[in-house]
N, C-alpha and C. Protein backbone atom coordinates (compact mmCIF):
# COMPACT_ATOMS: atom_id res chain seq x y z
N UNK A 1 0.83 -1.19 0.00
CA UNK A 1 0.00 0.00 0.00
C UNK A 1 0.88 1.26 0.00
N UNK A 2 2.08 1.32 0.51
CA UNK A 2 2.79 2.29 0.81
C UNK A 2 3.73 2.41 -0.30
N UNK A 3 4.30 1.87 -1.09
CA UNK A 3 4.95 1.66 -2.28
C UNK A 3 4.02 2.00 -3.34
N UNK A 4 2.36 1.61 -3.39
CA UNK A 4 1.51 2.14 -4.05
C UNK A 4 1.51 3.33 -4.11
N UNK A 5 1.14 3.89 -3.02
CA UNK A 5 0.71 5.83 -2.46
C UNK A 5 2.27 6.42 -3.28
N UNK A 6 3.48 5.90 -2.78
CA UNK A 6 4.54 6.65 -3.42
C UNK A 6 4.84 6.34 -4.87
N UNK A 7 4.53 5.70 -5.68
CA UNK A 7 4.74 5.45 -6.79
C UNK A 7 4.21 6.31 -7.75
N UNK A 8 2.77 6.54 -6.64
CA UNK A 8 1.89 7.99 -7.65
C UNK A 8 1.97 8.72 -7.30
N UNK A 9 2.66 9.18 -6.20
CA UNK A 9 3.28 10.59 -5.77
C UNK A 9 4.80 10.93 -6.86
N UNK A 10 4.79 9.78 -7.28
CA UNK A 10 6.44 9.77 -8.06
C UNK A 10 5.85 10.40 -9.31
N UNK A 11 5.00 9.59 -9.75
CA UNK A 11 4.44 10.22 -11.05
C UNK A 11 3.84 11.00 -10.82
N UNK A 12 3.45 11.65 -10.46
CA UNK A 12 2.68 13.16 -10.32
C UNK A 12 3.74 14.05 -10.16
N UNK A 13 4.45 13.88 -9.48
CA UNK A 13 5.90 15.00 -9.09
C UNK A 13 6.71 14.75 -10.73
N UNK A 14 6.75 13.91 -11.30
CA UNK A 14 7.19 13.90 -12.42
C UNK A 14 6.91 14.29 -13.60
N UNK A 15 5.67 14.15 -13.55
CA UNK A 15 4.56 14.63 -14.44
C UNK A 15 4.91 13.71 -15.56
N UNK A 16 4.50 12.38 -15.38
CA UNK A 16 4.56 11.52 -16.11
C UNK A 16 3.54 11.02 -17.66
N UNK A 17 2.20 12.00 -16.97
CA UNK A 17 1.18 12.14 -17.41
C UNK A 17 1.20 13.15 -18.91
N UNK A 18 0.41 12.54 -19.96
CA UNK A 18 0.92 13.36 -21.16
C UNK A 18 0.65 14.95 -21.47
N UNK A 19 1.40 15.75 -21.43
CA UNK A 19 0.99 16.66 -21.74
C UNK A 19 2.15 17.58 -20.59
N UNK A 20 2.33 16.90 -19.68
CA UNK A 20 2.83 17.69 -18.57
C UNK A 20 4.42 17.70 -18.81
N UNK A 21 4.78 18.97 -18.18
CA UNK A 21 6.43 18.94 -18.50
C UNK A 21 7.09 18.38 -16.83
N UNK A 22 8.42 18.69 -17.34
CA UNK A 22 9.23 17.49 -16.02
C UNK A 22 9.00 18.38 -14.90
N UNK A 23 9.67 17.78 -13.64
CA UNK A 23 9.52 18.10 -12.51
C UNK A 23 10.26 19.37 -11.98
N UNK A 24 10.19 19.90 -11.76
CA UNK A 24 11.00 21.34 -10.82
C UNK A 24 12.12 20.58 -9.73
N UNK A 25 12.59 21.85 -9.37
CA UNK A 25 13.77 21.01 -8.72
C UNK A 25 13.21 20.59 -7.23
N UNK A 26 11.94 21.75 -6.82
CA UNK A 26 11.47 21.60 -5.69
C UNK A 26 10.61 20.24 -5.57
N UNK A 27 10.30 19.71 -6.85
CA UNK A 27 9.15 18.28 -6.42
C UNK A 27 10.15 17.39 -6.67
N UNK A 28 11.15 17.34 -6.62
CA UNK A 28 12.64 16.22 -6.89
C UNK A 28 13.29 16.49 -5.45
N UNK A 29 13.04 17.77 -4.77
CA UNK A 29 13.44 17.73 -3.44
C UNK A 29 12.44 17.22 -2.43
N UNK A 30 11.52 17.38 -2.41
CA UNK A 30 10.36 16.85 -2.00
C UNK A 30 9.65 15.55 -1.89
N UNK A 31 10.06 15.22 -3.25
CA UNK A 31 10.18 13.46 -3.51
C UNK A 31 10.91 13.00 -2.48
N UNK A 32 12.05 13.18 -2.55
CA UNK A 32 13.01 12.73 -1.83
C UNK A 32 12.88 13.22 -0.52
N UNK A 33 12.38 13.82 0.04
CA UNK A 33 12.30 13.91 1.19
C UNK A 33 10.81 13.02 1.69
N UNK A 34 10.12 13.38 1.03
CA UNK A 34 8.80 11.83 0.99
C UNK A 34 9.23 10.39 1.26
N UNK A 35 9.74 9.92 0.38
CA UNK A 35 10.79 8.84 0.08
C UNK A 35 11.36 8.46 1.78
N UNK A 36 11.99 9.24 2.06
CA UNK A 36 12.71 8.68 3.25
C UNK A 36 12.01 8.75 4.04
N UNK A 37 11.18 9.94 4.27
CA UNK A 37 10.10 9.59 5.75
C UNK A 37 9.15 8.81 5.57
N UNK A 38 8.73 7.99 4.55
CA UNK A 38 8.34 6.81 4.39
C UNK A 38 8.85 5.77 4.45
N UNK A 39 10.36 5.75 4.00
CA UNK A 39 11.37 4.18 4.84
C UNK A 39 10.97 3.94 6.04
N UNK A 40 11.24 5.51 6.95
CA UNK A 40 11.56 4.96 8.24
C UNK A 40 9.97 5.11 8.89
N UNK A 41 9.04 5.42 8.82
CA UNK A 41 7.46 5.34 8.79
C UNK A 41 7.61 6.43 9.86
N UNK A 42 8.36 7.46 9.19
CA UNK A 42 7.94 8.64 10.37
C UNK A 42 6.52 9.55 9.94
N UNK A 43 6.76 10.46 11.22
CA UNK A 43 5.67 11.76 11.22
C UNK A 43 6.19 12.87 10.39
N UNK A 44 5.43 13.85 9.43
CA UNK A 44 6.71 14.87 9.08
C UNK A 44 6.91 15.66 10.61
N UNK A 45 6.32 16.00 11.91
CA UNK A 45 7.13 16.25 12.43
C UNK A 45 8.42 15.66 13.53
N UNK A 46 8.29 14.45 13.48
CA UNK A 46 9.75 13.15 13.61
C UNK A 46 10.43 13.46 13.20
N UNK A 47 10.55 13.34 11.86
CA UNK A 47 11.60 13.94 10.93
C UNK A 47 12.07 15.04 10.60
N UNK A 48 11.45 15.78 10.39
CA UNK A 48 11.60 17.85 10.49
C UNK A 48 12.62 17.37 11.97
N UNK A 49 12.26 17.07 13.08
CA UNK A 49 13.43 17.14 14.26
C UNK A 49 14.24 16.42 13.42
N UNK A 50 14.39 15.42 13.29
CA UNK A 50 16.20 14.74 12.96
C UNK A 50 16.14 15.50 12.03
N UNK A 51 16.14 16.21 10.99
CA UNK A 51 16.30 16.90 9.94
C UNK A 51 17.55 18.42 11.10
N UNK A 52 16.60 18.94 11.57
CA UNK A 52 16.95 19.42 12.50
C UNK A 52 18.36 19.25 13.26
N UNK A 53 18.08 17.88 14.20
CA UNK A 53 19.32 17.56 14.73
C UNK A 53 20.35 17.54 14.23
N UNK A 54 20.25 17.24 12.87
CA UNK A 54 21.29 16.42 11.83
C UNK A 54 22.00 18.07 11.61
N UNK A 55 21.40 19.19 10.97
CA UNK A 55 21.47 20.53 10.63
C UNK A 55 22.36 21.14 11.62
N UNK A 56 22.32 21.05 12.74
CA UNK A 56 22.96 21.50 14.55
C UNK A 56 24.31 21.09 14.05
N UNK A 57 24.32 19.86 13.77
CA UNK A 57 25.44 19.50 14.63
C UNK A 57 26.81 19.71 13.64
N UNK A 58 27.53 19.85 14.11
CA UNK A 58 29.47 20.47 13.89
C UNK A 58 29.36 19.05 12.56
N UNK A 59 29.28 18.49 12.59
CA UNK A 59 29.79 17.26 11.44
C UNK A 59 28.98 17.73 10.36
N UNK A 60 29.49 16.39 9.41
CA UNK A 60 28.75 16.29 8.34
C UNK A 60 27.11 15.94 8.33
N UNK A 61 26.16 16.85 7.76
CA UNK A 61 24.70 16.81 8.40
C UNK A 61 24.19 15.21 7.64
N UNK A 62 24.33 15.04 6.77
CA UNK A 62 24.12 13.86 5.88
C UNK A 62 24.59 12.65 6.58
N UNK A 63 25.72 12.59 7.35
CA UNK A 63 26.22 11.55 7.89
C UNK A 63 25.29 11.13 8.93
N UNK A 64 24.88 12.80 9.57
CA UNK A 64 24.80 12.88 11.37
C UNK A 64 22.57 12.13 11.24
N UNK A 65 22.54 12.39 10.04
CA UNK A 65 20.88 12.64 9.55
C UNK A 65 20.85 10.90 9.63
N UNK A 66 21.51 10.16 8.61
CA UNK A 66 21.85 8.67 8.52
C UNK A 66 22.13 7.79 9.67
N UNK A 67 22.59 8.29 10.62
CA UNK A 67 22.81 7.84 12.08
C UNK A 67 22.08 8.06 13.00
N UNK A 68 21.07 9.06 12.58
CA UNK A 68 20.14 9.14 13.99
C UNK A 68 19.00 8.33 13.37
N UNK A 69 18.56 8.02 12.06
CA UNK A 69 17.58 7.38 11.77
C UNK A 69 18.11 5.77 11.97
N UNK A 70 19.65 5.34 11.44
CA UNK A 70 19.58 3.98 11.92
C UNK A 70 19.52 3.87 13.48
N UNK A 71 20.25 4.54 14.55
CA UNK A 71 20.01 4.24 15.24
C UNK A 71 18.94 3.82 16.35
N UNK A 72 17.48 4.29 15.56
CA UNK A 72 16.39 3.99 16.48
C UNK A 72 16.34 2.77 16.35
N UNK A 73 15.96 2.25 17.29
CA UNK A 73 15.54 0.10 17.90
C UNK A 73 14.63 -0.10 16.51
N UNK A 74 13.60 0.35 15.76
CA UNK A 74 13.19 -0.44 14.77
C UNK A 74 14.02 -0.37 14.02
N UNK A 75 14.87 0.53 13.18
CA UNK A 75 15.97 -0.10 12.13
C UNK A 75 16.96 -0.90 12.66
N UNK A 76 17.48 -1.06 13.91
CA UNK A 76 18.75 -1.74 14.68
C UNK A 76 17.89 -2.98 14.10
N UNK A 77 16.98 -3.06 14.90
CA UNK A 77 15.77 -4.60 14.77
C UNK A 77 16.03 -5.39 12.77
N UNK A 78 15.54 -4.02 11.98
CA UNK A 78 15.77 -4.47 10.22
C UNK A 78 17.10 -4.91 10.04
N UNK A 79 18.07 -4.08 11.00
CA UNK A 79 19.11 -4.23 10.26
C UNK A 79 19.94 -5.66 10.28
N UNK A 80 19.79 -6.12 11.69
CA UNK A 80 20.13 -7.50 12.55
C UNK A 80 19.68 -8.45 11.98
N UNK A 81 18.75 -7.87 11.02
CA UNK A 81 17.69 -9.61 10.09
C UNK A 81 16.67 -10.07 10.91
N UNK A 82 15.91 -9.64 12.25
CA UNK A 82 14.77 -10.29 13.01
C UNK A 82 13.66 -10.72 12.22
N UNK A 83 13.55 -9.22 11.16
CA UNK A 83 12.43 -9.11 10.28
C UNK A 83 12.69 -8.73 8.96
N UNK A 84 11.89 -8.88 7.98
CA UNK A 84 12.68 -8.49 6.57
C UNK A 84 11.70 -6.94 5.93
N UNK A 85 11.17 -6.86 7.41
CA UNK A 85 10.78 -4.77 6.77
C UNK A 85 10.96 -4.06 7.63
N UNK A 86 10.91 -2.76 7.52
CA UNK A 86 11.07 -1.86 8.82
C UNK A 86 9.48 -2.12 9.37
N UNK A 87 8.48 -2.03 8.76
CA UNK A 87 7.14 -1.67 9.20
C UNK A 87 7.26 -3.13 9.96
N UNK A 88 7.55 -4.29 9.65
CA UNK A 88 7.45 -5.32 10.85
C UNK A 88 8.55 -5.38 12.22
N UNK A 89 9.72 -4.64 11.90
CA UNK A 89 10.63 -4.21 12.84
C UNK A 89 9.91 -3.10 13.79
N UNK A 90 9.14 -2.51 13.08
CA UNK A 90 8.55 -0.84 14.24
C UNK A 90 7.45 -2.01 14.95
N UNK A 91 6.48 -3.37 14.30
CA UNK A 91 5.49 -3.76 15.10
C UNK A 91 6.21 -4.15 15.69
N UNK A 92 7.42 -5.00 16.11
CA UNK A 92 7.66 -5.98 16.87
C UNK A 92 8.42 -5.07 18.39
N UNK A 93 8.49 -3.90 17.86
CA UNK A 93 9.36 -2.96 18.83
C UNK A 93 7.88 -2.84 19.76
N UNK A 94 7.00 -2.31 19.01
CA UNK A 94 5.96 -1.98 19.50
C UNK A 94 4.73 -3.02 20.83
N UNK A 95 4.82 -3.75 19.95
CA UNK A 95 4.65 -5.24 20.80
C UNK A 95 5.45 -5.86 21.68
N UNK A 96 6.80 -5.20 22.49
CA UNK A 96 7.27 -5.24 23.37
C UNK A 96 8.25 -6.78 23.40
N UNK A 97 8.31 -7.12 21.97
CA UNK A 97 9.47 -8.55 21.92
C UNK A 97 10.67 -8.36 22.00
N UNK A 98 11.32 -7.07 22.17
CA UNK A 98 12.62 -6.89 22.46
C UNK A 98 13.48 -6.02 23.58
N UNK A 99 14.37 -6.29 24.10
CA UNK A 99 14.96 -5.30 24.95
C UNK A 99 15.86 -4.60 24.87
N UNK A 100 16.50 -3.33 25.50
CA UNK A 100 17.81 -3.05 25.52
C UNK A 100 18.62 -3.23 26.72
N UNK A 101 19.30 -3.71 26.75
CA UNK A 101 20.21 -4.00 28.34
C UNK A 101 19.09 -4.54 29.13
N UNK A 102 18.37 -5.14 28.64
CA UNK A 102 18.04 -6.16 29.72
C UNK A 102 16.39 -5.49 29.97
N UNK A 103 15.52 -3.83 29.75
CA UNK A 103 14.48 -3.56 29.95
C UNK A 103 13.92 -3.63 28.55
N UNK A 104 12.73 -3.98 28.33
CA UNK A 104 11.83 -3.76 27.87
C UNK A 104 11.45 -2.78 27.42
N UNK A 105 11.41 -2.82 25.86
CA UNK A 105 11.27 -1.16 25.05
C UNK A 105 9.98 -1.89 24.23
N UNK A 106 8.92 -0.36 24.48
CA UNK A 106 7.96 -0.89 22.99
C UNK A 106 8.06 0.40 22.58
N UNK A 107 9.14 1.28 22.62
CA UNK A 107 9.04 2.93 21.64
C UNK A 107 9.70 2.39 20.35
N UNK A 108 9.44 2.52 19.14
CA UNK A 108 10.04 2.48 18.17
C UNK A 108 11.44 3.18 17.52
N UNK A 109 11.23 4.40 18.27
CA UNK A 109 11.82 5.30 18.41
C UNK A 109 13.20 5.34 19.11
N UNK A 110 12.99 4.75 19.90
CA UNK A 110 14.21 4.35 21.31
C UNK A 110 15.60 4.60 20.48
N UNK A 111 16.44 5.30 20.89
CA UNK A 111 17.75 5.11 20.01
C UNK A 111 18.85 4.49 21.30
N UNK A 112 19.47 3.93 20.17
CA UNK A 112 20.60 2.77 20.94
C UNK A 112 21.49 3.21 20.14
N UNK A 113 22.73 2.97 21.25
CA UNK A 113 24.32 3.65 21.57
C UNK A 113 25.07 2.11 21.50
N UNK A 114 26.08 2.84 20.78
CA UNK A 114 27.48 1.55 20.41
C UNK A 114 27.53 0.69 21.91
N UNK A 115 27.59 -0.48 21.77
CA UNK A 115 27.35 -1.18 23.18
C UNK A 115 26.27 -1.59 23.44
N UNK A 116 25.18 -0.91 23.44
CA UNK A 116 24.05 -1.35 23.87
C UNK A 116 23.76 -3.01 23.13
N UNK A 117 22.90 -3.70 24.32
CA UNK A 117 22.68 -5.10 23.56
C UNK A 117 21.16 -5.17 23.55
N UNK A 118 20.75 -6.14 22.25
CA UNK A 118 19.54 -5.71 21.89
C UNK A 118 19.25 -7.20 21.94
N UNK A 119 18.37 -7.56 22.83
CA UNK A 119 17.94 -8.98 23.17
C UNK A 119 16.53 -9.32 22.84
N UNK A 120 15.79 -10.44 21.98
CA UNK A 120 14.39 -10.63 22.21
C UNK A 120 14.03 -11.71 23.65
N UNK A 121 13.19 -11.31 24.19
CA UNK A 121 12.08 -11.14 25.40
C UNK A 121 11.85 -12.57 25.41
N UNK A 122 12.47 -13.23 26.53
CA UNK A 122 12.22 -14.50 27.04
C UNK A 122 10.68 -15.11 26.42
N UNK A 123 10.10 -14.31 26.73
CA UNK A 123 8.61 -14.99 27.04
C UNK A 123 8.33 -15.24 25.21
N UNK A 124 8.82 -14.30 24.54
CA UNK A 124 8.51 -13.72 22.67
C UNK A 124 9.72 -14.76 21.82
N UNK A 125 10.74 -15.30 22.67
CA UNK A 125 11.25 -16.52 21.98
C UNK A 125 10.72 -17.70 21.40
N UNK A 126 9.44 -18.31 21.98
CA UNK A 126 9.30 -19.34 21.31
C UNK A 126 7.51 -18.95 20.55
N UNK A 127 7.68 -17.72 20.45
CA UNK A 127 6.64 -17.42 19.60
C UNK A 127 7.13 -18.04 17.65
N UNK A 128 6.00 -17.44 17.07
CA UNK A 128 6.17 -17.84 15.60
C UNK A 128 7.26 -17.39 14.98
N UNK A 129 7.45 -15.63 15.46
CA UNK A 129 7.78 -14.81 15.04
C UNK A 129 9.25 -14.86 14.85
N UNK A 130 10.19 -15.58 15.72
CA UNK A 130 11.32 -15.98 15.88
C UNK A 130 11.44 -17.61 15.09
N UNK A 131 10.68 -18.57 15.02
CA UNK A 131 11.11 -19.90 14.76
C UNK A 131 11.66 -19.59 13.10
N UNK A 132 12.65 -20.48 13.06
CA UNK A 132 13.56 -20.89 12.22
C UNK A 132 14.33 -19.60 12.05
N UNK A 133 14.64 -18.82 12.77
CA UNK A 133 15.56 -18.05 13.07
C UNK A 133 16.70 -18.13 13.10
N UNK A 134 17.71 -19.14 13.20
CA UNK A 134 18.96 -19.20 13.14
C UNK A 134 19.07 -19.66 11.45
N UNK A 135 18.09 -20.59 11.18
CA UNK A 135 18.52 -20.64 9.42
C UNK A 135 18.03 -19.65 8.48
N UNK A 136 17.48 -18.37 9.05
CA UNK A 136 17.49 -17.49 8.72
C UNK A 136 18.71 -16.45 8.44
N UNK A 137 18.92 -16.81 9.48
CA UNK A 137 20.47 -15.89 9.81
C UNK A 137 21.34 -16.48 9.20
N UNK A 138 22.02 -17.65 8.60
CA UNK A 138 22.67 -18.20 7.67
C UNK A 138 22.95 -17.26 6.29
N UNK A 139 21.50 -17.07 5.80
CA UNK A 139 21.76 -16.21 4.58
C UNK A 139 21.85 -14.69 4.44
N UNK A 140 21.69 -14.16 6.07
CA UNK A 140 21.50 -12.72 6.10
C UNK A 140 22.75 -12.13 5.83
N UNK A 141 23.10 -10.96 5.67
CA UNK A 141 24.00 -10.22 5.79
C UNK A 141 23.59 -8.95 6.60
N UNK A 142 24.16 -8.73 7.57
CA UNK A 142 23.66 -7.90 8.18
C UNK A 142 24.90 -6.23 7.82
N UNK A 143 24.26 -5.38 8.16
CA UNK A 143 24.84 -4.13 8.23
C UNK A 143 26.44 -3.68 9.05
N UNK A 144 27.50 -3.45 8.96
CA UNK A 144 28.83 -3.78 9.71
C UNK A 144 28.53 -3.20 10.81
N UNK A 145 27.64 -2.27 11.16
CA UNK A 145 27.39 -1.72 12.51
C UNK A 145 27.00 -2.42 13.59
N UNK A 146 26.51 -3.61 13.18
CA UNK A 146 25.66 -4.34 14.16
C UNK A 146 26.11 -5.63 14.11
N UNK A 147 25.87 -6.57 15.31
CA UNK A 147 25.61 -7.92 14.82
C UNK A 147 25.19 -8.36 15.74
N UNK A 148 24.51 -9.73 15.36
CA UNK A 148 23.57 -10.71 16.34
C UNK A 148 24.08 -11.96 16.42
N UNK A 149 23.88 -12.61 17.64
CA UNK A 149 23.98 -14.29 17.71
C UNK A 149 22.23 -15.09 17.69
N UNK A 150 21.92 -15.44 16.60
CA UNK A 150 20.88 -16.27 16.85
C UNK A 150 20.83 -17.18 17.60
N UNK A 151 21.74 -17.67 17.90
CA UNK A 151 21.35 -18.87 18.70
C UNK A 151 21.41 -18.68 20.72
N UNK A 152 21.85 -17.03 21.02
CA UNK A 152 21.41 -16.46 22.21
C UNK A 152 20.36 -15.54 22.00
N UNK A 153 20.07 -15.30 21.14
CA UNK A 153 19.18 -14.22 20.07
C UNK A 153 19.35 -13.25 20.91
N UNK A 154 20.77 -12.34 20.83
CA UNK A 154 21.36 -10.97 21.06
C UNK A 154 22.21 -10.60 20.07
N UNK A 155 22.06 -9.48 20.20
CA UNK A 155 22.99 -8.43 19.14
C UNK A 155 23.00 -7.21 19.89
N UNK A 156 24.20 -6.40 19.26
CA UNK A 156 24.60 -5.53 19.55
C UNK A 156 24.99 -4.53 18.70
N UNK A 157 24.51 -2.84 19.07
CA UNK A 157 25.26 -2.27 17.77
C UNK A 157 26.69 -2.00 18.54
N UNK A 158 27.20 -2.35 17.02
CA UNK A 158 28.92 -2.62 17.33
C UNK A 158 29.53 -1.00 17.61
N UNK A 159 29.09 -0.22 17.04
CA UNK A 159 29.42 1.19 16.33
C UNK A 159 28.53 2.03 15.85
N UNK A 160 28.59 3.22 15.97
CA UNK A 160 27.62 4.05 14.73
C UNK A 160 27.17 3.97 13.80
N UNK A 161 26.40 3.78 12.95
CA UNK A 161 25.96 3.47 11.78
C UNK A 161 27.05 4.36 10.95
N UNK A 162 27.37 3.79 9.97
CA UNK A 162 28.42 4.73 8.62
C UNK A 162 27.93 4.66 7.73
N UNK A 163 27.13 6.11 7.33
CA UNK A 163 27.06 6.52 5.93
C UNK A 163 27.63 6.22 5.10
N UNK A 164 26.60 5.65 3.68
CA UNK A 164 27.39 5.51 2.72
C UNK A 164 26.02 5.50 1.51
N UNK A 165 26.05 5.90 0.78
CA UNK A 165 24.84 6.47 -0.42
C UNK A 165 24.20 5.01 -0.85
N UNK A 166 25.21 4.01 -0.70
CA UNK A 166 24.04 2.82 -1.14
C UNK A 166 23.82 2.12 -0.47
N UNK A 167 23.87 2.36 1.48
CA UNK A 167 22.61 2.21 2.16
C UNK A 167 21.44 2.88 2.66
N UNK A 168 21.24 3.93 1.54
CA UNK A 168 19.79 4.36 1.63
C UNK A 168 19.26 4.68 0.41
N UNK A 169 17.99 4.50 0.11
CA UNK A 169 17.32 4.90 -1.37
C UNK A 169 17.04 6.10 -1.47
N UNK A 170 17.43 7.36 -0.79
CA UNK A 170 16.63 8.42 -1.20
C UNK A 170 18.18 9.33 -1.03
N UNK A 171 18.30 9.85 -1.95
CA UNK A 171 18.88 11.57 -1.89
C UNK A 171 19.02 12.11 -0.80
N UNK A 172 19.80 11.98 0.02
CA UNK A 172 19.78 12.81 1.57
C UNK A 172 19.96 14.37 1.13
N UNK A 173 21.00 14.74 0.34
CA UNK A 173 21.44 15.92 0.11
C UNK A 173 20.04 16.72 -0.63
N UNK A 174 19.44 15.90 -1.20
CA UNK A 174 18.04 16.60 -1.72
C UNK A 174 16.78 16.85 -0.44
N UNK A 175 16.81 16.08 0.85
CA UNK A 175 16.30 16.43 1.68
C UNK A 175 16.72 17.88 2.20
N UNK A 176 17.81 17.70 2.22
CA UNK A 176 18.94 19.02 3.07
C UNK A 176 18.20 20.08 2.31
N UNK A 177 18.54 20.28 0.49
CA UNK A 177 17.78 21.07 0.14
C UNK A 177 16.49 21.81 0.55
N UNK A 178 15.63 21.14 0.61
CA UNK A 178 14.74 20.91 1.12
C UNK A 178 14.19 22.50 2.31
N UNK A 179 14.87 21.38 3.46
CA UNK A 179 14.47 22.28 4.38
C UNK A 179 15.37 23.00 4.15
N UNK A 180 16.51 23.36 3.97
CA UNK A 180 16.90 24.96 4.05
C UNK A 180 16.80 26.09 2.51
N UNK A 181 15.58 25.71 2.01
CA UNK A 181 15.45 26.83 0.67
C UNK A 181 14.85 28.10 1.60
């Protein structure tokens, strides 16, 4: 459904439709800023803040923007292989099957720090949702920031998430645009 809604937001911003000329630079910035706050299933005002945060800070904003979105517990969750979408990584956060250091998180949101260990919930182990989980993990590749042991079913992010343009689908620098025209 969500790949639907953006596909015709793509073509409309494109003006794919006959008669219409191409897109402005503002519906190519806009796209792209659509685009990503739909990866991570934010609010536009969720994102307007990390947009924000990312903007503040002394570093590179693109880097700092890429790291605050992996680091919330539902992408840690995508990235580890638990689940194979974010939207089932944000339910399972939500539904309270995982922890950090040992408490119980259902914010989706929650951001986790290099070290932190990200454990699923005694009781949510021998649910569905986990079985055949370790031969799952056989074929995953997970993200270098992170990694998991299936067979204690913990992981940890190792490090900061590190930017790099082909782990994300959308134009960051066209977001940036964006908010600061």
């Amino acid at each position: 459904c969500q790949t639907k809604q953006f596909s015709l937001a793509a073509q409309r911003a494109e003006g794919t439709k006959k008669g219409k000329r191409a897109g402005s630079d503002f519906n190519r910035q806009l796209l792209e800023k659509q685009k990503l706050r739909l990866i991570y299933s934010l609010t536009e005002k969720q994102f307007s803040s990390y947009v924000e945060k990312a903007l503040e800070s002394e570093t590179n904003p693109q880097a700092t923007l890429f790291g605050l979105l992996e680091s919330r517990l539902d992408s840690i969750a995508y990235r580890m292989g638990l689940v194979t979408t974010r939207r089932a990584a944000r339910q399972l956060v939500s539904h309270g099957h995982l922890r950090i250091n040992g408490k119980r998180v259902t914010v989706p949101s929650s951001m986790v720090t290099p070290g932190d260990v990200i454990s699923v919930r005694e009781g949510s182990r021998e649910s569905g949702l986990f079985a055949g989980l370790s031969e799952k993990m056989k074929e995953f590749s997970h993200a270098s920031w992170v990694s998991f042991d299936a067979g204690t079913m913990e992981g940890k992010l190792v490090q900061a998430p590190v930017f790099s343009a082909q782990d994300t689908a959308a134009d960051i620098g066209a977001v940036f645009e964006y908010y600061t025209r």
